[in-house]
PDB file of N, CA and C in Angstrom:
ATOM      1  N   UNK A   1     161.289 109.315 174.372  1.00  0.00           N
ATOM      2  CA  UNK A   1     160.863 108.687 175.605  1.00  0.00           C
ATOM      3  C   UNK A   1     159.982 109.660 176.395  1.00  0.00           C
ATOM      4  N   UNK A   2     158.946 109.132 177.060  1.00  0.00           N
ATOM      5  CA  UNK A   2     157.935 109.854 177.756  1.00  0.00           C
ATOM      6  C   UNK A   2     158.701 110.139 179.344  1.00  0.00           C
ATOM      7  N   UNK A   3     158.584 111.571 179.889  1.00  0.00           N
ATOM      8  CA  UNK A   3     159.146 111.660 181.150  1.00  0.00           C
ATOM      9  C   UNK A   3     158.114 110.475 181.826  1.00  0.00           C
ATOM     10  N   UNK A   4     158.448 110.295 182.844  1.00  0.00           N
ATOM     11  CA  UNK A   4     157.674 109.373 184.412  1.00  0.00           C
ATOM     12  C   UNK A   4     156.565 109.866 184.426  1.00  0.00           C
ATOM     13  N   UNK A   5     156.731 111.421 184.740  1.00  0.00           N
ATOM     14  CA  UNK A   5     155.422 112.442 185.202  1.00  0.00           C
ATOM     15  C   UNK A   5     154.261 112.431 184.371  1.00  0.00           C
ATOM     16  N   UNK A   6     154.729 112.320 183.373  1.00  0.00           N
ATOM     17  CA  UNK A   6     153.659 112.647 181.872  1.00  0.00           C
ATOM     18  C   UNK A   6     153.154 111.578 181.964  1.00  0.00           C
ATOM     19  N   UNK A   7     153.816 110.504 181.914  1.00  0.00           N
ATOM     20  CA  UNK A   7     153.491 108.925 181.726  1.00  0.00           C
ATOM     21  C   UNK A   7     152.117 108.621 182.657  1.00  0.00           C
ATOM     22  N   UNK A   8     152.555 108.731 184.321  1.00  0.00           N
ATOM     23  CA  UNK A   8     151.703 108.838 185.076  1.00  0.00           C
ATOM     24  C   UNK A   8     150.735 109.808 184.963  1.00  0.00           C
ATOM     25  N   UNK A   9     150.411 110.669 184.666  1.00  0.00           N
ATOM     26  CA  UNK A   9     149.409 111.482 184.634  1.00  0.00           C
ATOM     27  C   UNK A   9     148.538 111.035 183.355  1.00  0.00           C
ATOM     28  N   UNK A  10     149.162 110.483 182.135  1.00  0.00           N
ATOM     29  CA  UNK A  10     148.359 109.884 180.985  1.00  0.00           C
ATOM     30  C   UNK A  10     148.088 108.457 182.110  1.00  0.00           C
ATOM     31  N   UNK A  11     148.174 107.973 182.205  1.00  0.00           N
ATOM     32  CA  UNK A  11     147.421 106.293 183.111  1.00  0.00           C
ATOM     33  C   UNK A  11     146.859 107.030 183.662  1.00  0.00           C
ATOM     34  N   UNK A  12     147.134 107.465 185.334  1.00  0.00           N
ATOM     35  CA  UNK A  12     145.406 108.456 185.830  1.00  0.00           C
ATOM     36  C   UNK A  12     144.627 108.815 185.012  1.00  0.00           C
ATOM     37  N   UNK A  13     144.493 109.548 184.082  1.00  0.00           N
ATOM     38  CA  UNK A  13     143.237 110.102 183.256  1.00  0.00           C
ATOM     39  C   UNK A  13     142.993 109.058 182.593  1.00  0.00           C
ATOM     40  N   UNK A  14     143.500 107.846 182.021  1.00  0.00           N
ATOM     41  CA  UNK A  14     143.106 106.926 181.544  1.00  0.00           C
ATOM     42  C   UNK A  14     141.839 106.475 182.644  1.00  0.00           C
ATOM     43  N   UNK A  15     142.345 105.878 183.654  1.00  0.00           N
ATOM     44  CA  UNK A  15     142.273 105.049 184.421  1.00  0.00           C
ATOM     45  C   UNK A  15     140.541 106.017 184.905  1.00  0.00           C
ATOM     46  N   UNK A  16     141.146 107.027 185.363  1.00  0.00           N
ATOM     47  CA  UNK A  16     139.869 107.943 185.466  1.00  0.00           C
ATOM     48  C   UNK A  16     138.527 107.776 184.509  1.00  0.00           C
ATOM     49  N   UNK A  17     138.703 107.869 183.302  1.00  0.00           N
ATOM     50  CA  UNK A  17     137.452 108.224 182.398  1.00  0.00           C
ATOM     51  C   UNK A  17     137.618 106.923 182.175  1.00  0.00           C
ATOM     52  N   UNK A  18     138.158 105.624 182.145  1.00  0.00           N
ATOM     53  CA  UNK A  18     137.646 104.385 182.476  1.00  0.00           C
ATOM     54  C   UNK A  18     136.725 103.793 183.740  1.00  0.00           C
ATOM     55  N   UNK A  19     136.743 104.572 184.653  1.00  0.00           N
ATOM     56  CA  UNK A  19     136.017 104.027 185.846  1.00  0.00           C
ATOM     57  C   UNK A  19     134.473 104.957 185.366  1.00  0.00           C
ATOM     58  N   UNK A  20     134.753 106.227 185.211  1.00  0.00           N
ATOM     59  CA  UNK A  20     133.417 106.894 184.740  1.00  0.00           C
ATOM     60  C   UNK A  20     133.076 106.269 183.508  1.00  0.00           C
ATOM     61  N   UNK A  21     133.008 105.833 182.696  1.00  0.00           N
ATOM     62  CA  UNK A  21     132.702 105.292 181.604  1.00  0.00           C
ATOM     63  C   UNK A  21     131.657 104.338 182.451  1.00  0.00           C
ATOM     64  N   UNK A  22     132.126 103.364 182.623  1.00  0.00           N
ATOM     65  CA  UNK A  22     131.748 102.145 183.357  1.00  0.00           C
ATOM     66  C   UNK A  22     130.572 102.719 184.630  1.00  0.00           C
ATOM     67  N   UNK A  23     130.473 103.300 185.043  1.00  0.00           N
ATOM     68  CA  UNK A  23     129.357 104.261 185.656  1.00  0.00           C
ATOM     69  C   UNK A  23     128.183 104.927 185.010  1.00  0.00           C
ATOM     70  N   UNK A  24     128.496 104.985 183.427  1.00  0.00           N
ATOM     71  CA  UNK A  24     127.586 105.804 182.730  1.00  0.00           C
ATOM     72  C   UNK A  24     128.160 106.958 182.431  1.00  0.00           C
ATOM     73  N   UNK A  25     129.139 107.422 182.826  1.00  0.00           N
ATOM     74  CA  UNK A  25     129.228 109.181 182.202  1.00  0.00           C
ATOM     75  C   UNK A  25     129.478 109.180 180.695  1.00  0.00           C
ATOM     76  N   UNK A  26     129.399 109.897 180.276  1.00  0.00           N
ATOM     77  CA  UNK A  26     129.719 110.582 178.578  1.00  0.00           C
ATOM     78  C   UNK A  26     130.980 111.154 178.919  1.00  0.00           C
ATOM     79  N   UNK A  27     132.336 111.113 178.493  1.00  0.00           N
ATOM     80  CA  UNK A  27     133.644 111.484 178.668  1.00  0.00           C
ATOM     81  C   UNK A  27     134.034 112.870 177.538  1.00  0.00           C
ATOM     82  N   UNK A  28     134.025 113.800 178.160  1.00  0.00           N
ATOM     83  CA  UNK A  28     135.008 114.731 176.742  1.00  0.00           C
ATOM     84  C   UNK A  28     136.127 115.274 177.160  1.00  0.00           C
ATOM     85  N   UNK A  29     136.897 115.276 176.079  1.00  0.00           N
ATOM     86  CA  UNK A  29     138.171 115.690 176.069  1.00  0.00           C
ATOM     87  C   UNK A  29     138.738 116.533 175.507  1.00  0.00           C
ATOM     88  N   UNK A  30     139.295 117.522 175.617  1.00  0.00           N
ATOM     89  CA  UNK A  30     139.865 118.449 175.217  1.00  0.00           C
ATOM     90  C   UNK A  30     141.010 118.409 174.474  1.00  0.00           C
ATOM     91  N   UNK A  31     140.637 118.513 173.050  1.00  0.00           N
ATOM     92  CA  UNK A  31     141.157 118.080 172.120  1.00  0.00           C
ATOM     93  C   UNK A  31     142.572 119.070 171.637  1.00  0.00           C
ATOM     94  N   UNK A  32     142.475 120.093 171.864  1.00  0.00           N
ATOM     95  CA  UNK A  32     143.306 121.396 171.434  1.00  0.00           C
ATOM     96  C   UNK A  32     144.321 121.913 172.799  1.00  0.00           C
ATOM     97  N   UNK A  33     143.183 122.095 173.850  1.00  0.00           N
ATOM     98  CA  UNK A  33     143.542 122.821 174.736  1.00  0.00           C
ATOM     99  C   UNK A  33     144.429 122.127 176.197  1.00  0.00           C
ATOM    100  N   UNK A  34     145.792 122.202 176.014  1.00  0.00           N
ATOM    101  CA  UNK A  34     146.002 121.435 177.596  1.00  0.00           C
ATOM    102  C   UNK A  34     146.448 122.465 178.327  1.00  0.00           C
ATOM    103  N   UNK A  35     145.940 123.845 178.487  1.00  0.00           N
ATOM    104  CA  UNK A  35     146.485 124.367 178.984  1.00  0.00           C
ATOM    105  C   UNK A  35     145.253 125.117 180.056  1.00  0.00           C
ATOM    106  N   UNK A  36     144.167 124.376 180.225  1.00  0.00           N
ATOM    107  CA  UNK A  36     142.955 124.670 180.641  1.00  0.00           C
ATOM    108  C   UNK A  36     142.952 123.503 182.130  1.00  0.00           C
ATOM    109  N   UNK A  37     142.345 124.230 183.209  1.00  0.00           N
ATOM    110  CA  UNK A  37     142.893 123.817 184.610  1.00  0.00           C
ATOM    111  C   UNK A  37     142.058 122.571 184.968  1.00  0.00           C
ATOM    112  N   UNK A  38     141.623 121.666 184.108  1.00  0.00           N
ATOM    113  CA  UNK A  38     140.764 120.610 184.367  1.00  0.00           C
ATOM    114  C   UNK A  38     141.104 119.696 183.135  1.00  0.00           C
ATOM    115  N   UNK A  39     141.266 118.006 183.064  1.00  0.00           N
ATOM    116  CA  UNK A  39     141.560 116.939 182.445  1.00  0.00           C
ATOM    117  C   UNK A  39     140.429 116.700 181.358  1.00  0.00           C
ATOM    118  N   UNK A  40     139.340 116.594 181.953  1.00  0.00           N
ATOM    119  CA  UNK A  40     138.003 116.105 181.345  1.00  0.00           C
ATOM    120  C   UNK A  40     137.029 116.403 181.950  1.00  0.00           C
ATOM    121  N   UNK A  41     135.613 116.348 180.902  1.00  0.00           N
ATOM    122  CA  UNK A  41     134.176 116.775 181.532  1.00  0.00           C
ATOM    123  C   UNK A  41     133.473 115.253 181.503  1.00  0.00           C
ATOM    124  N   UNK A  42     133.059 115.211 182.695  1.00  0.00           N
ATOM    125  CA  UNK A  42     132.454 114.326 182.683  1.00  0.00           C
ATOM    126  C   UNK A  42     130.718 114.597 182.659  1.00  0.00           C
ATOM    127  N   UNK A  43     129.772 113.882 182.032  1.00  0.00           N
ATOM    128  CA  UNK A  43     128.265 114.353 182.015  1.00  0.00           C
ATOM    129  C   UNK A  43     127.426 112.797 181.730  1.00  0.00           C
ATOM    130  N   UNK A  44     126.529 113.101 182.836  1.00  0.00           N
ATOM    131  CA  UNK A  44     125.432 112.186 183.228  1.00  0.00           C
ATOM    132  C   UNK A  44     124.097 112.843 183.233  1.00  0.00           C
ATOM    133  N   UNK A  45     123.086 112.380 183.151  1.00  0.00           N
ATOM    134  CA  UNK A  45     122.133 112.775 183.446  1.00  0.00           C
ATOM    135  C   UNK A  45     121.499 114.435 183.567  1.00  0.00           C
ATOM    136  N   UNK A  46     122.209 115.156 182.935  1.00  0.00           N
ATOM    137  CA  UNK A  46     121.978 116.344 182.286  1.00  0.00           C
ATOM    138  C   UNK A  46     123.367 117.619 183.280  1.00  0.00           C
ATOM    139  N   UNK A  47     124.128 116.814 183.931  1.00  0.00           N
ATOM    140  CA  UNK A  47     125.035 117.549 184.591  1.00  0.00           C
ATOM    141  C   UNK A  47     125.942 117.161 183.671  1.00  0.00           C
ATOM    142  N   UNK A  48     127.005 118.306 184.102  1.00  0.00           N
ATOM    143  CA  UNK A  48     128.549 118.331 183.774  1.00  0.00           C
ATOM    144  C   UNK A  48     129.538 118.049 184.989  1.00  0.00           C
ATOM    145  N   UNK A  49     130.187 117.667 185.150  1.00  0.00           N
ATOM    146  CA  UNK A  49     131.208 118.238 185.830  1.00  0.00           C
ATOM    147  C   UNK A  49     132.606 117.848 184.910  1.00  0.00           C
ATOM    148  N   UNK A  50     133.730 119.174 185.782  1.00  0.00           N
ATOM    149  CA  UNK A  50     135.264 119.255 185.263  1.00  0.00           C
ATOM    150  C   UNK A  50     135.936 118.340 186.353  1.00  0.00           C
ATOM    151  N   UNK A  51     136.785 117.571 185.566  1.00  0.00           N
ATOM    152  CA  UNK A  51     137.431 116.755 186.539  1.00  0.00           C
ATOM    153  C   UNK A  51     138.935 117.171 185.930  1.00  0.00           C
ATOM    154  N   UNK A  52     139.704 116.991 187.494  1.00  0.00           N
ATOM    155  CA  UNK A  52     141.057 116.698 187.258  1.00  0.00           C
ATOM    156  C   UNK A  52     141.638 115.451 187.628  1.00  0.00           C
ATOM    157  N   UNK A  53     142.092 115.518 186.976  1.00  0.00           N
ATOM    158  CA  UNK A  53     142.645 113.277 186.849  1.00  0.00           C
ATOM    159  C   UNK A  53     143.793 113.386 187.527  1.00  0.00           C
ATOM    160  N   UNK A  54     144.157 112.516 188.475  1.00  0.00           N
ATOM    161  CA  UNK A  54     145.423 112.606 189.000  1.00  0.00           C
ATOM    162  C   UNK A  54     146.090 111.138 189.332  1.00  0.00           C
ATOM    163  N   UNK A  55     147.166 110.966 189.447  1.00  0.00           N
ATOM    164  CA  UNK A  55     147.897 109.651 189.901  1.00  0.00           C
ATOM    165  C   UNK A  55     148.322 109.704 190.679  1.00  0.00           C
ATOM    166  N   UNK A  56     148.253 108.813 192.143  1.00  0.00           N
ATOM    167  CA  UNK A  56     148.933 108.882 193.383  1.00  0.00           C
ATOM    168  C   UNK A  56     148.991 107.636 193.751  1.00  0.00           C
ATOM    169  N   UNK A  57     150.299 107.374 194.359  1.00  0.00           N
ATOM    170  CA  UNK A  57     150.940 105.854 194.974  1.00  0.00           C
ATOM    171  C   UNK A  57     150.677 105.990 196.366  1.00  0.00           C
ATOM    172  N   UNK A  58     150.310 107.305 196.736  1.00  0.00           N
ATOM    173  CA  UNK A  58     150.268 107.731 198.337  1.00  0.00           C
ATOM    174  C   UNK A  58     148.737 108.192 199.016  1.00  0.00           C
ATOM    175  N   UNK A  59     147.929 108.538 197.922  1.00  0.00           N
ATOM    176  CA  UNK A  59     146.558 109.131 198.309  1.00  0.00           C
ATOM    177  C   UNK A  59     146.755 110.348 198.572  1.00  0.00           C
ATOM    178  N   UNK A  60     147.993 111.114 198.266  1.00  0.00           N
ATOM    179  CA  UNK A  60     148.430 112.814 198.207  1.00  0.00           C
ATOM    180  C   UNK A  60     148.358 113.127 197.035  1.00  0.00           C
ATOM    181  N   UNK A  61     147.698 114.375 196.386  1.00  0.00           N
ATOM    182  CA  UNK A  61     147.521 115.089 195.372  1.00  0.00           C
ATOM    183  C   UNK A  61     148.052 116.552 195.940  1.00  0.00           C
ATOM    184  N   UNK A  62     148.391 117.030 194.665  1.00  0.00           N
ATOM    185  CA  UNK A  62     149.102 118.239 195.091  1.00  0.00           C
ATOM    186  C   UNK A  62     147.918 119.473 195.093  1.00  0.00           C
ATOM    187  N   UNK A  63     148.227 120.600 195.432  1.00  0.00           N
ATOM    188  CA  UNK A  63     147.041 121.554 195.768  1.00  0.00           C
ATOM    189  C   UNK A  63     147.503 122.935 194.670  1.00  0.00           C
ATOM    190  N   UNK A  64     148.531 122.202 193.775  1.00  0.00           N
ATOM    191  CA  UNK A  64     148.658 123.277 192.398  1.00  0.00           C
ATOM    192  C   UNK A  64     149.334 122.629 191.211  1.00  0.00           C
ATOM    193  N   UNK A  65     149.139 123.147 190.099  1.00  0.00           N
ATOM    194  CA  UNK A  65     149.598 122.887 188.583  1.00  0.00           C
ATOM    195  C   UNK A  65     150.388 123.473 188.387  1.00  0.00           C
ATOM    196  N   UNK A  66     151.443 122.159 187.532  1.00  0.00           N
ATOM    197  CA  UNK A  66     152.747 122.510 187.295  1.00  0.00           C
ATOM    198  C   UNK A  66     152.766 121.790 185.615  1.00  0.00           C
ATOM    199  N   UNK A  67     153.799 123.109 185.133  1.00  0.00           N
ATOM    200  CA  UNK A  67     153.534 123.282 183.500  1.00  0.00           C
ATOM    201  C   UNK A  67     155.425 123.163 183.144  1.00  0.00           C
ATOM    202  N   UNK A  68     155.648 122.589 182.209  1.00  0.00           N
ATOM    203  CA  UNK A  68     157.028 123.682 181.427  1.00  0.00           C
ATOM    204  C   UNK A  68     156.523 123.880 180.059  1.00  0.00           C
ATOM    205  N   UNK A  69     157.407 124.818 179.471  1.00  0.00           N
ATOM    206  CA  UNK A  69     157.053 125.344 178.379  1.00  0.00           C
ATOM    207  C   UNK A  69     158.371 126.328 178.147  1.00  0.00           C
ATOM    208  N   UNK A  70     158.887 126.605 176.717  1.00  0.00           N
ATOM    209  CA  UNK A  70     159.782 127.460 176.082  1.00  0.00           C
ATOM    210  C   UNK A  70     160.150 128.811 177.294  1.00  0.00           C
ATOM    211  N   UNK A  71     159.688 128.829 178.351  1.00  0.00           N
ATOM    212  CA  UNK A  71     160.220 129.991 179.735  1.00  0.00           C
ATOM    213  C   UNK A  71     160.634 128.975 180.572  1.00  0.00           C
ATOM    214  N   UNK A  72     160.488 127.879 180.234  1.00  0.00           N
ATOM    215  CA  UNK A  72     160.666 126.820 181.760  1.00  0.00           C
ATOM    216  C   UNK A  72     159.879 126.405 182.735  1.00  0.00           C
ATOM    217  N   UNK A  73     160.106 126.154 184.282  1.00  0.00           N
ATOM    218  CA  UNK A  73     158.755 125.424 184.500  1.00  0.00           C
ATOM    219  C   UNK A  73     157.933 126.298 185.479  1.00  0.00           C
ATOM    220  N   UNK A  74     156.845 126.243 185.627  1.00  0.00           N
ATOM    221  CA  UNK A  74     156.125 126.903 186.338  1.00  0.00           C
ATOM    222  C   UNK A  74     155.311 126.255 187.017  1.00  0.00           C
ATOM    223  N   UNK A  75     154.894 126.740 187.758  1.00  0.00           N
ATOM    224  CA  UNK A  75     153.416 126.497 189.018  1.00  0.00           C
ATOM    225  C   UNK A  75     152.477 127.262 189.417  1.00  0.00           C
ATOM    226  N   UNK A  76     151.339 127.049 190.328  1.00  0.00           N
ATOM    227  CA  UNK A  76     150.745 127.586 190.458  1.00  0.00           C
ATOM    228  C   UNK A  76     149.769 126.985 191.160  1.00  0.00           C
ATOM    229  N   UNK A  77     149.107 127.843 192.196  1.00  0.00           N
ATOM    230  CA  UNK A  77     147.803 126.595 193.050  1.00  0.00           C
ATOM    231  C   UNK A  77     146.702 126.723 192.199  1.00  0.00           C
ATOM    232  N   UNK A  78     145.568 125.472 192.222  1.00  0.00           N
ATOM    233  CA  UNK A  78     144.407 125.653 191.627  1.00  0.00           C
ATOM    234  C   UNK A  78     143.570 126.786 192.468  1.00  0.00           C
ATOM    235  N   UNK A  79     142.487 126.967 192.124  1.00  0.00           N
ATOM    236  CA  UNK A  79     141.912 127.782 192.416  1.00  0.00           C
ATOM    237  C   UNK A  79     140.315 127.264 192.587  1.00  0.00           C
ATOM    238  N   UNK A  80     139.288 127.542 193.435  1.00  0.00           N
ATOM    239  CA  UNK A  80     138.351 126.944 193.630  1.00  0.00           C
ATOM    240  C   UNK A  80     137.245 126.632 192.469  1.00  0.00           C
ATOM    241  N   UNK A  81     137.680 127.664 191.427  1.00  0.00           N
ATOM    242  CA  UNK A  81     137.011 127.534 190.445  1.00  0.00           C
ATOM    243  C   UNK A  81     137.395 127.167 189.224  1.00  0.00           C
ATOM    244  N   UNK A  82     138.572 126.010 189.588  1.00  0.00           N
ATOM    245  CA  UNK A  82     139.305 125.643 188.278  1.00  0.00           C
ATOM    246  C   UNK A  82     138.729 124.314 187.769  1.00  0.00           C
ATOM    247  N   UNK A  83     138.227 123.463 189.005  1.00  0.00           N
ATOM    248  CA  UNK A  83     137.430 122.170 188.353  1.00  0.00           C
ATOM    249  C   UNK A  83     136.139 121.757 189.508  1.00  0.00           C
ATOM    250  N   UNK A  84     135.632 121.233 189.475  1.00  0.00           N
ATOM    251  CA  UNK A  84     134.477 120.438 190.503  1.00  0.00           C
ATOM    252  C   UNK A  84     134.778 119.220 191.139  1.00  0.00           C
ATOM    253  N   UNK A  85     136.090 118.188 190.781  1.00  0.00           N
ATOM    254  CA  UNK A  85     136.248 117.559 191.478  1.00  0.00           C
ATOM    255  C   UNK A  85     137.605 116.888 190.889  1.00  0.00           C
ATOM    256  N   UNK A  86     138.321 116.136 191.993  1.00  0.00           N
ATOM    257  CA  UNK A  86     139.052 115.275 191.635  1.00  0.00           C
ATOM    258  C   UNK A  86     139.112 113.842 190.779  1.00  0.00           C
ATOM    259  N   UNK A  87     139.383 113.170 190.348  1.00  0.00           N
ATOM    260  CA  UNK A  87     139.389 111.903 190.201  1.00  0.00           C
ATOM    261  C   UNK A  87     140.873 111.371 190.295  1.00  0.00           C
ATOM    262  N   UNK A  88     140.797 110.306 190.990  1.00  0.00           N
ATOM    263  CA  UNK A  88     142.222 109.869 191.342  1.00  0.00           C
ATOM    264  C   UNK A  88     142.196 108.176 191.403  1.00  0.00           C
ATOM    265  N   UNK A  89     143.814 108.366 190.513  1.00  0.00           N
ATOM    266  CA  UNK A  89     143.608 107.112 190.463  1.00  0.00           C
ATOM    267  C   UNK A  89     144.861 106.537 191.650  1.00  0.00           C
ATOM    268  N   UNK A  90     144.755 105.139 192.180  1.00  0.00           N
ATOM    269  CA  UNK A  90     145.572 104.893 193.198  1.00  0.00           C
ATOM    270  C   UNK A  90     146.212 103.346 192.516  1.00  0.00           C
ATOM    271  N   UNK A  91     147.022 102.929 191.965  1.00  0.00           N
ATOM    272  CA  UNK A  91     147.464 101.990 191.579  1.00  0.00           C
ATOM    273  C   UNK A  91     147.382 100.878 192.541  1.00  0.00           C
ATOM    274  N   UNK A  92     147.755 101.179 193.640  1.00  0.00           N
ATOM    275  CA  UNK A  92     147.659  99.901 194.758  1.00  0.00           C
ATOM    276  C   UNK A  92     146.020  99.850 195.241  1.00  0.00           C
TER     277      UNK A  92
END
């Protein structure tokens, strides 16, 4: 069974590179790496940008990344140079 958290965060990034799609962007994904501080690159018209995909019922996103792994769980704030923008998805 998929935790809640995971669940929701796979629909945001869905939901995300579905709305950019539909805009025109070219979507890539990071096939290997989830341990890199951005979801997806999005690229149009000869730009890139790093997006982080997020899910919110409230229009609050948090202001750091949270991981577990074989030490347990961790956090940490992003940092200004971890992505170029948000994308968020809002179910309601």
């Amino acid at each position: 069974m998929i935790p809640e958290k995971k669940l929701k965060g796979d629909i945001g990034a869905i939901q995300v590179i579905a709305d950019l799609a539909k805009k025109g962007y070219i979507i890539f994904t990071p096939l290997v790496c989830e341990s890199l501080p951005f979801d997806i690159i999005a690229y149009k018209d000869g730009v890139s940008k790093r997006i982080q995909c997020k899910y919110s019922s409230d229009g609050n996103v948090s202001s750091e990344t949270s991981w577990t792994d074989k030490n347990g769980s961790h956090k940490r704030p992003y940092s200004d140079s971890d992505f170029d923008y948000y994308g968020i998805y809002l179910p309601d």
